[in-house]
C-alpha atoms as a PDB file:
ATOM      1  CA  UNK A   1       0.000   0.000   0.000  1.00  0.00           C
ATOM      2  CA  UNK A   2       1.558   3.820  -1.187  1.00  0.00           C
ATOM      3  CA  UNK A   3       0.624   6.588   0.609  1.00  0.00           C
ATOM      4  CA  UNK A   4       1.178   9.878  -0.112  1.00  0.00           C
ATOM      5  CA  UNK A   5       2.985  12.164   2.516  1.00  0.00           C
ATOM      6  CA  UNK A   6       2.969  15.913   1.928  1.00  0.00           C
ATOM      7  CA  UNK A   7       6.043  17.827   4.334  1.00  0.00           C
ATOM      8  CA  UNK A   8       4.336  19.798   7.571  1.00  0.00           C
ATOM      9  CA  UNK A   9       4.404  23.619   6.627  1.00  0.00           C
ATOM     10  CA  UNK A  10       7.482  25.374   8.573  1.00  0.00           C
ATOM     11  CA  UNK A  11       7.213  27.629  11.056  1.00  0.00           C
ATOM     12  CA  UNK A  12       8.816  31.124  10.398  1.00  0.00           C
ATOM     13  CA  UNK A  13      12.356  31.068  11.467  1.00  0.00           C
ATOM     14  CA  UNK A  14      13.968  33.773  12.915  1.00  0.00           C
ATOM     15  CA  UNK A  15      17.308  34.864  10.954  1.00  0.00           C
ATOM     16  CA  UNK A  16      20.063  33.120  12.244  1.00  0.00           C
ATOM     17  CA  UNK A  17      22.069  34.459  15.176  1.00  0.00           C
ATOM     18  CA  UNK A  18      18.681  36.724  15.760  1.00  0.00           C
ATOM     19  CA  UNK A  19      19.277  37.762  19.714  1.00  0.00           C
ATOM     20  CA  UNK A  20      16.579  38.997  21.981  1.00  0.00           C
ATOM     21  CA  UNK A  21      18.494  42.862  21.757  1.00  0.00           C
ATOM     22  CA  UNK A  22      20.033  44.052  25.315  1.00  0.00           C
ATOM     23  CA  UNK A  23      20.244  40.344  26.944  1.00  0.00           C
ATOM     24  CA  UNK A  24      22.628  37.817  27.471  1.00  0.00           C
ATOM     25  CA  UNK A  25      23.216  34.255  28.879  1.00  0.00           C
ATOM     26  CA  UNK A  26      26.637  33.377  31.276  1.00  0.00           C
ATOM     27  CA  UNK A  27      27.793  30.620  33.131  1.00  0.00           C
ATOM     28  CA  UNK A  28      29.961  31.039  35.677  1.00  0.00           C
ATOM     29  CA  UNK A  29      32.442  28.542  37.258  1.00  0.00           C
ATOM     30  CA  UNK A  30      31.677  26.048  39.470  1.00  0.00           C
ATOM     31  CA  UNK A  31      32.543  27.285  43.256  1.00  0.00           C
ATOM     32  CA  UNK A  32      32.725  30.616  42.492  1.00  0.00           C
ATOM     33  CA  UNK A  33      30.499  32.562  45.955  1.00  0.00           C
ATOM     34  CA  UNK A  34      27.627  34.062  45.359  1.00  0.00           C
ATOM     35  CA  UNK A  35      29.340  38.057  46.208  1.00  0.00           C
ATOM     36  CA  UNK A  36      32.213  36.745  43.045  1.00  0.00           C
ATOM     37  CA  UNK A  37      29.725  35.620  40.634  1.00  0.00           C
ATOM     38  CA  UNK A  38      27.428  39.410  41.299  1.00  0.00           C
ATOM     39  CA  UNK A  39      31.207  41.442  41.142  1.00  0.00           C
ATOM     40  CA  UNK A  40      31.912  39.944  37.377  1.00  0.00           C
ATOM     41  CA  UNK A  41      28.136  40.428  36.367  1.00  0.00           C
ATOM     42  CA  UNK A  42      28.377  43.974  37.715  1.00  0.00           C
ATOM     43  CA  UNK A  43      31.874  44.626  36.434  1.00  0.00           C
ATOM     44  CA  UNK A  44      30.128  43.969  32.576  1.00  0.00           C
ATOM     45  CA  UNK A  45      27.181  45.841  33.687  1.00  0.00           C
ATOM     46  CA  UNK A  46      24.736  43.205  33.507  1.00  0.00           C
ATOM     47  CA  UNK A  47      21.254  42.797  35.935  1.00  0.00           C
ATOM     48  CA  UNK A  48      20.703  39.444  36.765  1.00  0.00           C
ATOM     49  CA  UNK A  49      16.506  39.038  35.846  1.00  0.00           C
ATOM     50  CA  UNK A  50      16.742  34.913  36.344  1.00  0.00           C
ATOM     51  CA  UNK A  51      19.322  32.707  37.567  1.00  0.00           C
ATOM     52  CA  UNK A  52      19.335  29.059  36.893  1.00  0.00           C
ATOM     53  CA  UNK A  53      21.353  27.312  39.957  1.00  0.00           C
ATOM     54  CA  UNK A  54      22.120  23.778  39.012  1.00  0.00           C
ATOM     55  CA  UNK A  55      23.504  25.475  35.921  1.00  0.00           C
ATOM     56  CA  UNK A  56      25.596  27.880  37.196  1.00  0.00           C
ATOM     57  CA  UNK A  57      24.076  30.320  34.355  1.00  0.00           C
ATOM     58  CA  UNK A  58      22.350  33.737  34.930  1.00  0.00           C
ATOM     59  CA  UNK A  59      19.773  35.599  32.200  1.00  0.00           C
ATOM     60  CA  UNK A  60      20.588  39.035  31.718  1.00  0.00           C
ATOM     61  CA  UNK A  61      20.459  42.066  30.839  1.00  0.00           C
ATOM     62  CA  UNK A  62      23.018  44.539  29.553  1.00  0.00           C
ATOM     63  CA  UNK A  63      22.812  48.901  28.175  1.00  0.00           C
ATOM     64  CA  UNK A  64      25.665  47.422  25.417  1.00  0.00           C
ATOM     65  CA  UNK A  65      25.545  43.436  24.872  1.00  0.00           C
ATOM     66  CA  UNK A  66      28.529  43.363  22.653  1.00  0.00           C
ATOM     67  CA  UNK A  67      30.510  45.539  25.336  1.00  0.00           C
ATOM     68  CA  UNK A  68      29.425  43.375  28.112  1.00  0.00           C
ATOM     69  CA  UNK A  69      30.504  39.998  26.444  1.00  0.00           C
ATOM     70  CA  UNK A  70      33.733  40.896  25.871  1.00  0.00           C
ATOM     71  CA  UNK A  71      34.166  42.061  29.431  1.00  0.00           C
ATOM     72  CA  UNK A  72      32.729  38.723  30.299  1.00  0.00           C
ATOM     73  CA  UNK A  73      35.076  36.917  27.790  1.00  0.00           C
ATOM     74  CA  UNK A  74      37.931  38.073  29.207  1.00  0.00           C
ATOM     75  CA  UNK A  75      36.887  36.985  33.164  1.00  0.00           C
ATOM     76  CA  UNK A  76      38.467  34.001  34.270  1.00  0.00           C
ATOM     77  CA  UNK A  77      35.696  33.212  36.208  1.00  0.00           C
ATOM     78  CA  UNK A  78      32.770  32.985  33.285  1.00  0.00           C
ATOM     79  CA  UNK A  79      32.719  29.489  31.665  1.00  0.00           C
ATOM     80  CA  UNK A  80      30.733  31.792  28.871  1.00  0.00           C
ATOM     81  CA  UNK A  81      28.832  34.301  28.033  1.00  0.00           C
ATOM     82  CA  UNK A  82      26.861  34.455  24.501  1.00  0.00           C
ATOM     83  CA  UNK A  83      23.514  37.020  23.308  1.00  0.00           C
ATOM     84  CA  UNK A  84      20.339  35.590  24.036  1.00  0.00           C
ATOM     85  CA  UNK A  85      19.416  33.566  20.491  1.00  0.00           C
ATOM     86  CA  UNK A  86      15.975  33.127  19.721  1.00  0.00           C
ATOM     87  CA  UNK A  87      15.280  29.601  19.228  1.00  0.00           C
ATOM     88  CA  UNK A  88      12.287  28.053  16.897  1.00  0.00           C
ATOM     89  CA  UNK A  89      10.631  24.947  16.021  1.00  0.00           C
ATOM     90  CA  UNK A  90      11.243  23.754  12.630  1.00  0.00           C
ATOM     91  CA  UNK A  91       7.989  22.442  11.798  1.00  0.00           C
ATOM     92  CA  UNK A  92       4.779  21.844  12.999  1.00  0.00           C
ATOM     93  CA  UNK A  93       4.116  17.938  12.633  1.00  0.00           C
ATOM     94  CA  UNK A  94       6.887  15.118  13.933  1.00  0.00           C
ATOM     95  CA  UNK A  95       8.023  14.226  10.342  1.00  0.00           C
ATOM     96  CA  UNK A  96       6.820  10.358  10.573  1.00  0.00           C
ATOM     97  CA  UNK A  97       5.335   9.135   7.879  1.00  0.00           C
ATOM     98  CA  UNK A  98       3.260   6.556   9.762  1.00  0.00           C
ATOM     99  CA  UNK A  99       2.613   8.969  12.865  1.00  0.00           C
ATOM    100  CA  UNK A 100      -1.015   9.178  11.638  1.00  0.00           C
ATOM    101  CA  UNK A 101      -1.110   5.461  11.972  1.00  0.00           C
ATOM    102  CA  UNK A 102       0.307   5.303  15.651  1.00  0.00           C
ATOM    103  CA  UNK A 103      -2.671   4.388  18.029  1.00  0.00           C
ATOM    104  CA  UNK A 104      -3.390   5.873  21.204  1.00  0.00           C
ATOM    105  CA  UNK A 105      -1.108   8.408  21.344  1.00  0.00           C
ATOM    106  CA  UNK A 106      -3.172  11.396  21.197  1.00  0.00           C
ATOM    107  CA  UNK A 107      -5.792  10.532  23.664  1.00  0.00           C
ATOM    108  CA  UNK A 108      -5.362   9.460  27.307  1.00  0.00           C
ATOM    109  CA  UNK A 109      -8.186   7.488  28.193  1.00  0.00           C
ATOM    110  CA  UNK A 110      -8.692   4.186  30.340  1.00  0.00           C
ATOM    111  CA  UNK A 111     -10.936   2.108  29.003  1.00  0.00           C
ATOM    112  CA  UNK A 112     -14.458   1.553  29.999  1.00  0.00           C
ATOM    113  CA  UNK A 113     -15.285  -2.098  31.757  1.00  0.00           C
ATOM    114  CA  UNK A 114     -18.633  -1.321  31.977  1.00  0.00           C
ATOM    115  CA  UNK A 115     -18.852  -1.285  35.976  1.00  0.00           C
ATOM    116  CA  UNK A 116     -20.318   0.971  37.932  1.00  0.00           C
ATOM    117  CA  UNK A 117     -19.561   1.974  41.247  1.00  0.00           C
ATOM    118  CA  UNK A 118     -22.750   2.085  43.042  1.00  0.00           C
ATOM    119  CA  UNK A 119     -24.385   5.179  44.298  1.00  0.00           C
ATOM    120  CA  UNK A 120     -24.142   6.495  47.960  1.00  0.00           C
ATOM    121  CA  UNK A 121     -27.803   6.511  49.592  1.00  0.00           C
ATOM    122  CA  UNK A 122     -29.170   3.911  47.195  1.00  0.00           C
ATOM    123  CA  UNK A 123     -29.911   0.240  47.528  1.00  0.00           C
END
């Protein structure tokens, strides 16, 4: 049996390297205090707005990005420091050819056994 599969349309992409404009993303060594990590981030100028601990990486903001990251660069104590790229989906659909075939997968239900609990207050 042939089927016929037609591509799912793309979703625009942003241009590549396309940065959110005045933020950042940096990482900062491993055992570094918490007073070190906020002297290099205010050294490049940049606020902290979220800060991802198991990472070690702090979201950003910065007046001058480009400034910023190459203070940043230059600290021994930031594993990086890079813009924040916007990142997009390249399509809409998984690009299976049998995932229309797959069973089950897009609803959740248990199935009926045809008993009922009976009612509270009834005989």
């Amino acid at each position: 049996m042939l089927g016929v599969v037609s591509p799912a349309p793309a979703a625009p992409n942003p241009k590549k390297g396309e940065a959110v404009p005045g933020e950042l993303i940096v990482a900062v060594k491993a055992g570094l205090s918490d007073k070190e990590q906020e002297k290099a981030l205010q050294k490049a100028g940049v606020k902290v707005k979220k800060s991802w601990v198991k990472l070690k990486a702090k979201h950003g903001s910065a007046d001058d990005v480009t400034h910023a990251l190459k203070l940043l660069a230059d600290d021994p104590s930031v594993r990086y420091a890079e813009p924040n790229y916007v990142v997009a989906a390249d399509g809409l659909a998984p690009n299976d050819p049998s995932f229309g075939e797959l069973w089950g997968r897009l609803r959740r239900r248990r199935p009926r056994l045809g008993l009922r609990r009976p009612r509270r207050g009834r005989n």
